[in-house]
PDB file of N, CA and C in Angstrom:
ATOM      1  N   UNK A   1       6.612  -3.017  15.816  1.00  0.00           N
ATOM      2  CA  UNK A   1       6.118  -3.667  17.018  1.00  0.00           C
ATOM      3  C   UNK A   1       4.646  -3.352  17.233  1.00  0.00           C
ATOM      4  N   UNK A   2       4.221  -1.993  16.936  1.00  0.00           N
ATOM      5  CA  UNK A   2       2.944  -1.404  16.856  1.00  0.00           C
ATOM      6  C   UNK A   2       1.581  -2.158  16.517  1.00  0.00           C
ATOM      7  N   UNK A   3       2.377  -2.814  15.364  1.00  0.00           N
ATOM      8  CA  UNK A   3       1.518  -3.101  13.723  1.00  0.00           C
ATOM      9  C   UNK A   3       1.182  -4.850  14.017  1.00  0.00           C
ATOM     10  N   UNK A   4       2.622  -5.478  15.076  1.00  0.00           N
ATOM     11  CA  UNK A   4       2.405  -6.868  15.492  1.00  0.00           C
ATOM     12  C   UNK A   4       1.261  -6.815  16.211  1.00  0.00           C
ATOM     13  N   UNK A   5       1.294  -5.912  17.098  1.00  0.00           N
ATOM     14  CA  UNK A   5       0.364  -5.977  18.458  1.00  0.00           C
ATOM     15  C   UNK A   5      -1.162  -5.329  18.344  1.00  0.00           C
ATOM     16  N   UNK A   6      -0.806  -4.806  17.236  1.00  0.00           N
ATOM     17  CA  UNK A   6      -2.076  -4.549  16.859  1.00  0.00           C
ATOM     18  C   UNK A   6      -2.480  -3.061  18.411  1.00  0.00           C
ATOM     19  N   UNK A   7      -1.329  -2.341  17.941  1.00  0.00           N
ATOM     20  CA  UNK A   7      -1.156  -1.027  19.206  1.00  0.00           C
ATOM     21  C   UNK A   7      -0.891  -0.230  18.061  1.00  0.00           C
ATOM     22  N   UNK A   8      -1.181   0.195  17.135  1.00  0.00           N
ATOM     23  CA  UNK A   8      -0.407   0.969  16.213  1.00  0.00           C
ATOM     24  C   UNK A   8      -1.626   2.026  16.031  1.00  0.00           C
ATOM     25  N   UNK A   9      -2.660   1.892  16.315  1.00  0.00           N
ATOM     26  CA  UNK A   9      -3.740   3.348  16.485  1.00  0.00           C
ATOM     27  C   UNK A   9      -4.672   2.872  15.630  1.00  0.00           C
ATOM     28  N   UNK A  10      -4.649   1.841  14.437  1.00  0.00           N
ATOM     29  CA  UNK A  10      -5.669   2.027  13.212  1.00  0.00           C
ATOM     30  C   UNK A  10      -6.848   1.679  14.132  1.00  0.00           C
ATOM     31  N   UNK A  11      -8.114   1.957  13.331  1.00  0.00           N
ATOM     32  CA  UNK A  11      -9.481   1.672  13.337  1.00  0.00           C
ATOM     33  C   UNK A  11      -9.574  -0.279  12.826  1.00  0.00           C
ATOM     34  N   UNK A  12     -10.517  -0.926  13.241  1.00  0.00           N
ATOM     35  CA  UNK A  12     -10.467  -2.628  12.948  1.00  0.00           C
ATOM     36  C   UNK A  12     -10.488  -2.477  10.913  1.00  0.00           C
ATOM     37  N   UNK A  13     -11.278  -1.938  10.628  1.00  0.00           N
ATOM     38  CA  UNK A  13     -11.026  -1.785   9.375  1.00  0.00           C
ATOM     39  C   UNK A  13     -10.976  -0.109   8.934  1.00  0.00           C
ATOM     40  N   UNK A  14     -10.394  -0.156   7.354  1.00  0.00           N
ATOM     41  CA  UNK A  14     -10.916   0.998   7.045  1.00  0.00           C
ATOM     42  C   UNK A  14     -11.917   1.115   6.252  1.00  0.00           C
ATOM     43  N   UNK A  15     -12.703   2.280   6.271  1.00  0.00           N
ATOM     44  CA  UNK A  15     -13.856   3.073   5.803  1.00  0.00           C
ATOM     45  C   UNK A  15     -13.792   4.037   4.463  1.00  0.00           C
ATOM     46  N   UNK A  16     -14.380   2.927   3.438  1.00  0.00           N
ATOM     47  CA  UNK A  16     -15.452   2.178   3.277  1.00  0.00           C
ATOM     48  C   UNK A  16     -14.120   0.683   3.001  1.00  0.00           C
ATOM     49  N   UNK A  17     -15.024  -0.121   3.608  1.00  0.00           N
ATOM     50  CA  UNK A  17     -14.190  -1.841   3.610  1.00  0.00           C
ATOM     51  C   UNK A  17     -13.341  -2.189   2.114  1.00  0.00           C
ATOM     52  N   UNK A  18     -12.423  -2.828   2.058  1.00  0.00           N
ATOM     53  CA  UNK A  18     -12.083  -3.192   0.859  1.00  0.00           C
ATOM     54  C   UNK A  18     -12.981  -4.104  -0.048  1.00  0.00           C
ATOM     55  N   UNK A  19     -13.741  -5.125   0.991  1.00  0.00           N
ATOM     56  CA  UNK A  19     -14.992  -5.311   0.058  1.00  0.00           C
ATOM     57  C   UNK A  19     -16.511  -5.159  -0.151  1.00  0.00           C
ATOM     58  N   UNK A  20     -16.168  -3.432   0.278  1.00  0.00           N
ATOM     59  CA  UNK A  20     -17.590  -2.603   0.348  1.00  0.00           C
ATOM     60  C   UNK A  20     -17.634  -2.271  -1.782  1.00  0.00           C
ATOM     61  N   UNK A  21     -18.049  -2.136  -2.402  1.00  0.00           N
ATOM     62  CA  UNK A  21     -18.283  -1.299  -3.570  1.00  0.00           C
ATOM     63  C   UNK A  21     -17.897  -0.102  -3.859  1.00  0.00           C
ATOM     64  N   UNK A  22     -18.209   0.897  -2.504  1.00  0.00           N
ATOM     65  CA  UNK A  22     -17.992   2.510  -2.238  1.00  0.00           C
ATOM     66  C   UNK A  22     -16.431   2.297  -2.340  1.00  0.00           C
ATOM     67  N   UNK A  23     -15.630   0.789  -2.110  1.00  0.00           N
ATOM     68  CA  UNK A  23     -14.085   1.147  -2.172  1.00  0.00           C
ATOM     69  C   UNK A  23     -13.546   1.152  -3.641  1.00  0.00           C
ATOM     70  N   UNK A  24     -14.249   0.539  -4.303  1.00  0.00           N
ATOM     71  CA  UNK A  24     -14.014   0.886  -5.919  1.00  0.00           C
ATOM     72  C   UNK A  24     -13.426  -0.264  -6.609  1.00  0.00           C
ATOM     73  N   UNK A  25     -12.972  -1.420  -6.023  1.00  0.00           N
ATOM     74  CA  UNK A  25     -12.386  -2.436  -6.793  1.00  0.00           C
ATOM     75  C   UNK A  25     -13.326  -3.373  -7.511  1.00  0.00           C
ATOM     76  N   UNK A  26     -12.945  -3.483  -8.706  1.00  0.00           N
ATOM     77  CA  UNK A  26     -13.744  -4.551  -9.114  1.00  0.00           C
ATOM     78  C   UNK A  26     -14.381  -5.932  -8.731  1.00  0.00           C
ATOM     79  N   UNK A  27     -13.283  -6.654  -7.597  1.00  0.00           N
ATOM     80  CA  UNK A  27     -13.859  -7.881  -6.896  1.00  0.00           C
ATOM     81  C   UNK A  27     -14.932  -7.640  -5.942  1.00  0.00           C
ATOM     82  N   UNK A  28     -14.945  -6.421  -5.450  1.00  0.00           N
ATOM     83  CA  UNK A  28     -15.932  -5.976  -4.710  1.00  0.00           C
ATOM     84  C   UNK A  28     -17.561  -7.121  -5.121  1.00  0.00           C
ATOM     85  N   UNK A  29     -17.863  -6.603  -6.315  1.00  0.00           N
ATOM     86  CA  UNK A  29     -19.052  -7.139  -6.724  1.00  0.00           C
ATOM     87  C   UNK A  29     -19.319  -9.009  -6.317  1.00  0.00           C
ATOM     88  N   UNK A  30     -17.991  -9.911  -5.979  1.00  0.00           N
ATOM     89  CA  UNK A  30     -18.229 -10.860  -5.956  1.00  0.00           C
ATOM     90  C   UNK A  30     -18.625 -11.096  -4.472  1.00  0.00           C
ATOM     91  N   UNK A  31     -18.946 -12.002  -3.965  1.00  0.00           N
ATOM     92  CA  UNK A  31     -19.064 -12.245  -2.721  1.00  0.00           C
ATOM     93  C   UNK A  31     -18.717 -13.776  -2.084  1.00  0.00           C
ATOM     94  N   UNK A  32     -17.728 -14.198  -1.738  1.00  0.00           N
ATOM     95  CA  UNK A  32     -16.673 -13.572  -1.407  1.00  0.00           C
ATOM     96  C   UNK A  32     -15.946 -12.589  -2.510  1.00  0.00           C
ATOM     97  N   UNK A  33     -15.004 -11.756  -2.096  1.00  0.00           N
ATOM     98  CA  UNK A  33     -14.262 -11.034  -3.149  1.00  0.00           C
ATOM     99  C   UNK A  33     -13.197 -11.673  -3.272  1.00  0.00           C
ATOM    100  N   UNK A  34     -12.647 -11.968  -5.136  1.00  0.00           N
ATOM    101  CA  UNK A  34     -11.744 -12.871  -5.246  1.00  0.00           C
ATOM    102  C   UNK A  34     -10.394 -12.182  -4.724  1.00  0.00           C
ATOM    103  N   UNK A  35      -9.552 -13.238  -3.667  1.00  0.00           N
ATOM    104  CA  UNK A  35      -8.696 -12.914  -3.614  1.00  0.00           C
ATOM    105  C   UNK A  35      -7.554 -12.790  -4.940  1.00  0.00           C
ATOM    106  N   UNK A  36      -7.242 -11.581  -5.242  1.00  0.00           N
ATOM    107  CA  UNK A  36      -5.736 -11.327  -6.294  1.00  0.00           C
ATOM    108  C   UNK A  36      -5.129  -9.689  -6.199  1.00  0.00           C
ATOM    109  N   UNK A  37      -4.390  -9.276  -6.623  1.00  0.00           N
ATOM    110  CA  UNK A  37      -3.745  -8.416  -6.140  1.00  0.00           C
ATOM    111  C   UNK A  37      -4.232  -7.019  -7.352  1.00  0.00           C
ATOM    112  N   UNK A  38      -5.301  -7.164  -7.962  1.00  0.00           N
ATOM    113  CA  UNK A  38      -6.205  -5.910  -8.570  1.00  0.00           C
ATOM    114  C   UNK A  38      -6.214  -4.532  -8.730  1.00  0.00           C
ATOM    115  N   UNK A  39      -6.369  -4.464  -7.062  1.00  0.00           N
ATOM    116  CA  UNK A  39      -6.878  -3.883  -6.309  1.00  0.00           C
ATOM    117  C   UNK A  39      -5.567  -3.306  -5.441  1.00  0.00           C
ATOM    118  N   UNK A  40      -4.271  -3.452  -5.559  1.00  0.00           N
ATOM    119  CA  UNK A  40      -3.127  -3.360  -4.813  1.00  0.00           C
ATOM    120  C   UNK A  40      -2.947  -1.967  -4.550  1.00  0.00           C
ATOM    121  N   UNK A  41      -3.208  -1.303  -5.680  1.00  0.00           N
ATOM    122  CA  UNK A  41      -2.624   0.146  -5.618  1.00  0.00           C
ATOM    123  C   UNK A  41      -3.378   1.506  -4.757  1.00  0.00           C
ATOM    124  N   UNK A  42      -4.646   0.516  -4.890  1.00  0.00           N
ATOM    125  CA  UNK A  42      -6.134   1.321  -4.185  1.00  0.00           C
ATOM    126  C   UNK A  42      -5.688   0.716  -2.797  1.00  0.00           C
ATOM    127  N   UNK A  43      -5.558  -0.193  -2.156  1.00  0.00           N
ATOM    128  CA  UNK A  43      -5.551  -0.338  -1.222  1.00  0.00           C
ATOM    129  C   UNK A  43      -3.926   0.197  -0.625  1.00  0.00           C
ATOM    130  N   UNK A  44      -3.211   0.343  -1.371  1.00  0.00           N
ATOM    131  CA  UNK A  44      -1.864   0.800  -0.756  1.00  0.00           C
ATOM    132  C   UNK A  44      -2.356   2.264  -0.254  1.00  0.00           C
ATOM    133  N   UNK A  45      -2.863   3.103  -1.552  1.00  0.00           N
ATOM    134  CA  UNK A  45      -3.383   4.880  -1.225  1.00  0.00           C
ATOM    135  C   UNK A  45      -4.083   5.000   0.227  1.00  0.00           C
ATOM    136  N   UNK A  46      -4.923   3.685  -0.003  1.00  0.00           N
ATOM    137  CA  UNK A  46      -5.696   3.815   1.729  1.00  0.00           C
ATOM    138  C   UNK A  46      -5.335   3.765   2.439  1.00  0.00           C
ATOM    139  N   UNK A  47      -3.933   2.912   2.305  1.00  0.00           N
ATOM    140  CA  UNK A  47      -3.290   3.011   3.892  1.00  0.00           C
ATOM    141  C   UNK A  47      -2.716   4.109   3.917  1.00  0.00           C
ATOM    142  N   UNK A  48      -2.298   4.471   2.833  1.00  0.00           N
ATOM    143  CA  UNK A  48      -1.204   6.247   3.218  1.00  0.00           C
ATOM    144  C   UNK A  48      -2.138   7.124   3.303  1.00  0.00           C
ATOM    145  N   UNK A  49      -3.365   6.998   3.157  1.00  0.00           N
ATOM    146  CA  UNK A  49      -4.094   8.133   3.588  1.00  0.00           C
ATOM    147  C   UNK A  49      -5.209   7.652   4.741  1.00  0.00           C
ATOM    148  N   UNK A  50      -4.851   6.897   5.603  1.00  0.00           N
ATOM    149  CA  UNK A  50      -5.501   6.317   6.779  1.00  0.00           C
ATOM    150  C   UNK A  50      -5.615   7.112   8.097  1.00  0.00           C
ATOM    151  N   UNK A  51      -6.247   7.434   8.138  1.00  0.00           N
ATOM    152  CA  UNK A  51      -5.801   8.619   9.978  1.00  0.00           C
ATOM    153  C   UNK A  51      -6.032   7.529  10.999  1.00  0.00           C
ATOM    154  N   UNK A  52      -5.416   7.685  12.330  1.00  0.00           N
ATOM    155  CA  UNK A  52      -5.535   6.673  13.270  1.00  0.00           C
ATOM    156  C   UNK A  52      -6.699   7.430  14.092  1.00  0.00           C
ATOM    157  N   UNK A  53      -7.409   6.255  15.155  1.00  0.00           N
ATOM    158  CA  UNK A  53      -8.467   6.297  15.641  1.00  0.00           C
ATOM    159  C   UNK A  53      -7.709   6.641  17.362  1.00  0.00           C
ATOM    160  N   UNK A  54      -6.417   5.968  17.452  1.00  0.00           N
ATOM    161  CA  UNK A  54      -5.816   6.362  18.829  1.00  0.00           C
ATOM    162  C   UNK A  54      -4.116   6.651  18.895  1.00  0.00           C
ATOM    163  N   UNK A  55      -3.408   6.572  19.936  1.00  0.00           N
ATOM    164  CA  UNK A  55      -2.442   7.295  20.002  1.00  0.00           C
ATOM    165  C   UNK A  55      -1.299   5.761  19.332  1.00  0.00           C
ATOM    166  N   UNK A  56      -0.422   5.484  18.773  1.00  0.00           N
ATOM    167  CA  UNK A  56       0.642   4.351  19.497  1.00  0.00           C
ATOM    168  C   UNK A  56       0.717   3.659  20.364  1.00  0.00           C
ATOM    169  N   UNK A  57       0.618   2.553  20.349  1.00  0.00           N
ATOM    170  CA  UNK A  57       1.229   1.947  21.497  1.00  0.00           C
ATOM    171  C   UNK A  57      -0.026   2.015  22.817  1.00  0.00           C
ATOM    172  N   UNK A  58      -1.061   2.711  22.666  1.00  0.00           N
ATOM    173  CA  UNK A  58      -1.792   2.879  23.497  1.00  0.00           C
ATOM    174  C   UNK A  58      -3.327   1.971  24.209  1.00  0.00           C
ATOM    175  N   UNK A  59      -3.414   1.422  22.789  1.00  0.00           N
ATOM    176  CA  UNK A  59      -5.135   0.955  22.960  1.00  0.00           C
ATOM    177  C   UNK A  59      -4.656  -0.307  21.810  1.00  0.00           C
ATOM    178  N   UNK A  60      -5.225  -1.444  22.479  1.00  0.00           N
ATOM    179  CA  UNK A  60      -5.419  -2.637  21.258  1.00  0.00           C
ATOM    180  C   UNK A  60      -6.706  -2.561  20.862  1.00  0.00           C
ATOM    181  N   UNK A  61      -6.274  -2.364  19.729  1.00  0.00           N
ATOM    182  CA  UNK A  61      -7.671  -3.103  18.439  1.00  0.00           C
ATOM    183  C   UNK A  61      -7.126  -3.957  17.680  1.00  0.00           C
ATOM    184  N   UNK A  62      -7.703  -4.986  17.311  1.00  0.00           N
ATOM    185  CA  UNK A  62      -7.423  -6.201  16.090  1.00  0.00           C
ATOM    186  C   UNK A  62      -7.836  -5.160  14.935  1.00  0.00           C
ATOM    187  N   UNK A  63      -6.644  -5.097  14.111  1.00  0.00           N
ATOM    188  CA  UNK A  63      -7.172  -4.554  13.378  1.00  0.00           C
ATOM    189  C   UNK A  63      -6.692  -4.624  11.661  1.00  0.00           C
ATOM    190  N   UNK A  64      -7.449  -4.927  10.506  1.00  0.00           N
ATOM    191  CA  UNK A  64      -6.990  -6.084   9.562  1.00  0.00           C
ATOM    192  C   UNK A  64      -5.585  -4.820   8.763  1.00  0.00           C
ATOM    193  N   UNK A  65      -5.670  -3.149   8.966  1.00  0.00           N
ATOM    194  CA  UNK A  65      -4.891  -2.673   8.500  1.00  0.00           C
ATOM    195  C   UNK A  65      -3.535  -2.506   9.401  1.00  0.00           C
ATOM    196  N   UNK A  66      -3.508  -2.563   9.802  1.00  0.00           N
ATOM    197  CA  UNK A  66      -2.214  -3.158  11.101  1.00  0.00           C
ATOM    198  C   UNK A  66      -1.382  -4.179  10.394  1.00  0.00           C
ATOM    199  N   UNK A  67      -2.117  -5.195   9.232  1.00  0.00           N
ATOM    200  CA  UNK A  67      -1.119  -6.521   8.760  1.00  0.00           C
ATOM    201  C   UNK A  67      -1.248  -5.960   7.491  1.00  0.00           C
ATOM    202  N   UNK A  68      -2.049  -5.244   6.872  1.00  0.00           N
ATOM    203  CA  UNK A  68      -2.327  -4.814   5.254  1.00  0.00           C
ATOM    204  C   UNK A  68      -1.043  -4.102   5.653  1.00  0.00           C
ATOM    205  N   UNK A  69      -0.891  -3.428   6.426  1.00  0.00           N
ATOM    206  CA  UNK A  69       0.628  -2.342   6.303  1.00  0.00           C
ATOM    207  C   UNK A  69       2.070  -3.328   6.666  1.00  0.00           C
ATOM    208  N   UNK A  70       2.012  -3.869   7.707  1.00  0.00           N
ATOM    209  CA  UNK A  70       2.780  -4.718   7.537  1.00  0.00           C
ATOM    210  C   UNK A  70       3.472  -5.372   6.451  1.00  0.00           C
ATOM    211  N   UNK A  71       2.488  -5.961   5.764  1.00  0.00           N
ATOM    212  CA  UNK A  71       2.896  -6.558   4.126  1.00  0.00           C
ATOM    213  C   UNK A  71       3.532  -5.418   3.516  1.00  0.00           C
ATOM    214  N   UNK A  72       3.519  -4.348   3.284  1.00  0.00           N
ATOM    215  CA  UNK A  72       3.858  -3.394   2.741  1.00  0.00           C
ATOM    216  C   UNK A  72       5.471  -3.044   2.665  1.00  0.00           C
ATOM    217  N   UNK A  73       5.540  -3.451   4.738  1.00  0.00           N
ATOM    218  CA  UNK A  73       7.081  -2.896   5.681  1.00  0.00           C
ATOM    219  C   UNK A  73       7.592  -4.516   4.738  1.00  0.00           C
ATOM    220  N   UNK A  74       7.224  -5.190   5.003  1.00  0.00           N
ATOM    221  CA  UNK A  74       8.156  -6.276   4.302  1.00  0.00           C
ATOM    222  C   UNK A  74       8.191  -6.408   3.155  1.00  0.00           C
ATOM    223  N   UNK A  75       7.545  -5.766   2.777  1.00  0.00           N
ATOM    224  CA  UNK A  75       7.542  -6.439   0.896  1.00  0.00           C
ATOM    225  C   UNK A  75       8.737  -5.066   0.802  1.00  0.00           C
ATOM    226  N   UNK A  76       8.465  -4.032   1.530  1.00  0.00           N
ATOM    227  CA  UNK A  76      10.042  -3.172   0.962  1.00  0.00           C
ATOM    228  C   UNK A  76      11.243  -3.627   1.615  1.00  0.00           C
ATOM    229  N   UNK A  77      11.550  -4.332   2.705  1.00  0.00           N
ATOM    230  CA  UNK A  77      12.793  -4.546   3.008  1.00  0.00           C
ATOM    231  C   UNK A  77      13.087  -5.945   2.594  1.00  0.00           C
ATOM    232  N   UNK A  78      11.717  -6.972   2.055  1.00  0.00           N
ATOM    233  CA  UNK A  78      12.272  -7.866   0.800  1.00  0.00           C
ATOM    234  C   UNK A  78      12.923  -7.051  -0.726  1.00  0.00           C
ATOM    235  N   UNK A  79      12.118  -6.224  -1.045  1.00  0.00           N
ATOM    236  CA  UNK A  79      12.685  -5.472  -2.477  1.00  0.00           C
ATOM    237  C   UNK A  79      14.375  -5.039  -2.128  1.00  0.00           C
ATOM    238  N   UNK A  80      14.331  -3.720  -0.943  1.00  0.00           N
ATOM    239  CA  UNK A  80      15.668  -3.596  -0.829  1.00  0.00           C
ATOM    240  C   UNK A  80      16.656  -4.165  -1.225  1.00  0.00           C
ATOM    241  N   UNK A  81      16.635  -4.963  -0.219  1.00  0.00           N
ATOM    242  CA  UNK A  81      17.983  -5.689   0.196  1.00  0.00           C
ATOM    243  C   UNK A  81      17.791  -7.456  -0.670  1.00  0.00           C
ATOM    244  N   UNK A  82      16.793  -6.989  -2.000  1.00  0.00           N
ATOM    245  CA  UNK A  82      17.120  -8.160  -2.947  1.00  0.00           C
ATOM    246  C   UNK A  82      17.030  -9.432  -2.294  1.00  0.00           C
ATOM    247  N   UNK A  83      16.018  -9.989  -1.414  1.00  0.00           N
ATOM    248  CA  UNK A  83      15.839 -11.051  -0.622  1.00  0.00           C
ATOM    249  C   UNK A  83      14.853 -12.226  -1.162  1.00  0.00           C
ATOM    250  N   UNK A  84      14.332 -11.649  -2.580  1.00  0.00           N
ATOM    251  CA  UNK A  84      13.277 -12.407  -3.498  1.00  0.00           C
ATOM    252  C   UNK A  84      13.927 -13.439  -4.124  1.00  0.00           C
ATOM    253  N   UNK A  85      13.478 -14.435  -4.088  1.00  0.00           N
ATOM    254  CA  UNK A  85      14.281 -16.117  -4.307  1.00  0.00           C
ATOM    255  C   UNK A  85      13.468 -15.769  -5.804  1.00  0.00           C
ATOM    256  N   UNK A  86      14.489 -15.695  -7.155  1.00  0.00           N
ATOM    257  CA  UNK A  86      13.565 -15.765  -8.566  1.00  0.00           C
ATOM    258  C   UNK A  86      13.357 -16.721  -9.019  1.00  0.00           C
TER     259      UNK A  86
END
Protein backbone atom coordinates (compact mmCIF):
# COMPACT_ATOMS: atom_id res chain seq x y z
CA UNK A 1 0.00 0.00 0.00
CA UNK A 2 3.15 2.10 0.94
CA UNK A 3 4.85 1.63 -2.47
CA UNK A 4 1.13 2.52 -4.33
CA UNK A 5 0.98 5.76 -2.53
CA UNK A 6 4.12 6.55 -2.85
CA UNK A 7 4.22 6.69 1.48
CA UNK A 8 6.76 4.04 1.66
CA UNK A 9 9.80 6.50 2.89
CA UNK A 10 12.08 6.30 -0.42
CA UNK A 11 13.91 9.46 -1.59
CA UNK A 12 12.21 10.64 -5.51
CA UNK A 13 15.16 8.86 -6.89
CA UNK A 14 18.11 6.99 -5.88
CA UNK A 15 21.68 8.29 -5.61
CA UNK A 16 23.57 8.21 -8.09
CA UNK A 17 20.36 7.99 -10.83
CA UNK A 18 20.08 4.89 -12.87
CA UNK A 19 20.95 7.04 -15.73
CA UNK A 20 23.77 8.88 -14.05
CA UNK A 21 27.26 6.93 -15.28
CA UNK A 22 28.49 6.93 -11.43
CA UNK A 23 25.51 4.06 -11.51
CA UNK A 24 27.58 1.84 -13.72
CA UNK A 25 25.30 0.51 -16.45
CA UNK A 26 26.23 0.54 -19.74
CA UNK A 27 23.04 2.42 -21.26
CA UNK A 28 23.96 5.08 -19.07
CA UNK A 29 26.23 6.54 -21.87
CA UNK A 30 23.18 6.88 -24.25
CA UNK A 31 20.89 9.65 -23.83
CA UNK A 32 18.01 8.72 -23.59
CA UNK A 33 19.19 5.40 -21.88
CA UNK A 34 18.01 2.44 -23.86
CA UNK A 35 15.32 0.98 -22.25
CA UNK A 36 16.21 -3.18 -21.67
CA UNK A 37 16.69 -5.10 -18.75
CA UNK A 38 20.96 -4.94 -18.66
CA UNK A 39 21.13 -3.37 -15.98
CA UNK A 40 18.46 -5.55 -13.81
CA UNK A 41 20.68 -6.93 -11.30
CA UNK A 42 22.43 -3.47 -10.46
CA UNK A 43 19.37 -1.95 -10.05
CA UNK A 44 17.70 -4.77 -7.96
CA UNK A 45 21.17 -4.43 -5.31
CA UNK A 46 20.06 -0.70 -5.16
CA UNK A 47 16.96 -1.22 -4.04
CA UNK A 48 18.07 -3.75 -1.28
CA UNK A 49 20.53 -1.51 -0.28
CA UNK A 50 18.34 1.75 -0.38
CA UNK A 51 17.90 3.54 3.12
CA UNK A 52 14.65 5.55 3.39
CA UNK A 53 14.62 9.33 3.63
CA UNK A 54 11.27 9.09 6.06
CA UNK A 55 9.23 6.96 8.28
CA UNK A 56 6.14 4.64 6.42
CA UNK A 57 3.23 5.71 5.70
CA UNK A 58 4.22 9.15 6.77
CA UNK A 59 5.29 11.77 4.10
CA UNK A 60 4.41 11.52 0.22
CA UNK A 61 7.08 11.72 -2.24
CA UNK A 62 6.58 10.59 -5.93
CA UNK A 63 9.03 8.55 -6.00
CA UNK A 64 10.35 6.38 -9.24
CA UNK A 65 11.79 3.59 -6.54
CA UNK A 66 8.47 3.07 -4.86
CA UNK A 67 7.34 1.31 -8.55
CA UNK A 68 11.10 -0.04 -9.37
CA UNK A 69 10.26 -2.14 -6.07
CA UNK A 70 6.96 -2.78 -6.78
CA UNK A 71 7.90 -4.61 -10.07
CA UNK A 72 10.02 -6.65 -8.03
CA UNK A 73 6.75 -7.55 -5.24
CA UNK A 74 5.05 -8.73 -8.43
CA UNK A 75 7.35 -10.22 -10.55
CA UNK A 76 7.81 -12.64 -7.25
CA UNK A 77 4.26 -13.43 -6.57
CA UNK A 78 3.97 -13.83 -10.56
CA UNK A 79 7.10 -16.44 -10.29
CA UNK A 80 5.54 -18.11 -7.15
CA UNK A 81 2.44 -19.04 -7.70
CA UNK A 82 3.39 -19.85 -11.60
CA UNK A 83 1.03 -17.04 -13.00
CA UNK A 84 3.40 -16.50 -16.28
CA UNK A 85 1.20 -17.23 -19.45
CA UNK A 86 4.37 -19.22 -21.63
Amino acid sequence: RHLLLHEAGFPPDPSPGYWEPAFGCPQSQFQPPAQDLSCADRIFRGVLNQTLDNPPGKVYVYSDISFVTMGYVVGQIVYRNRLAVP
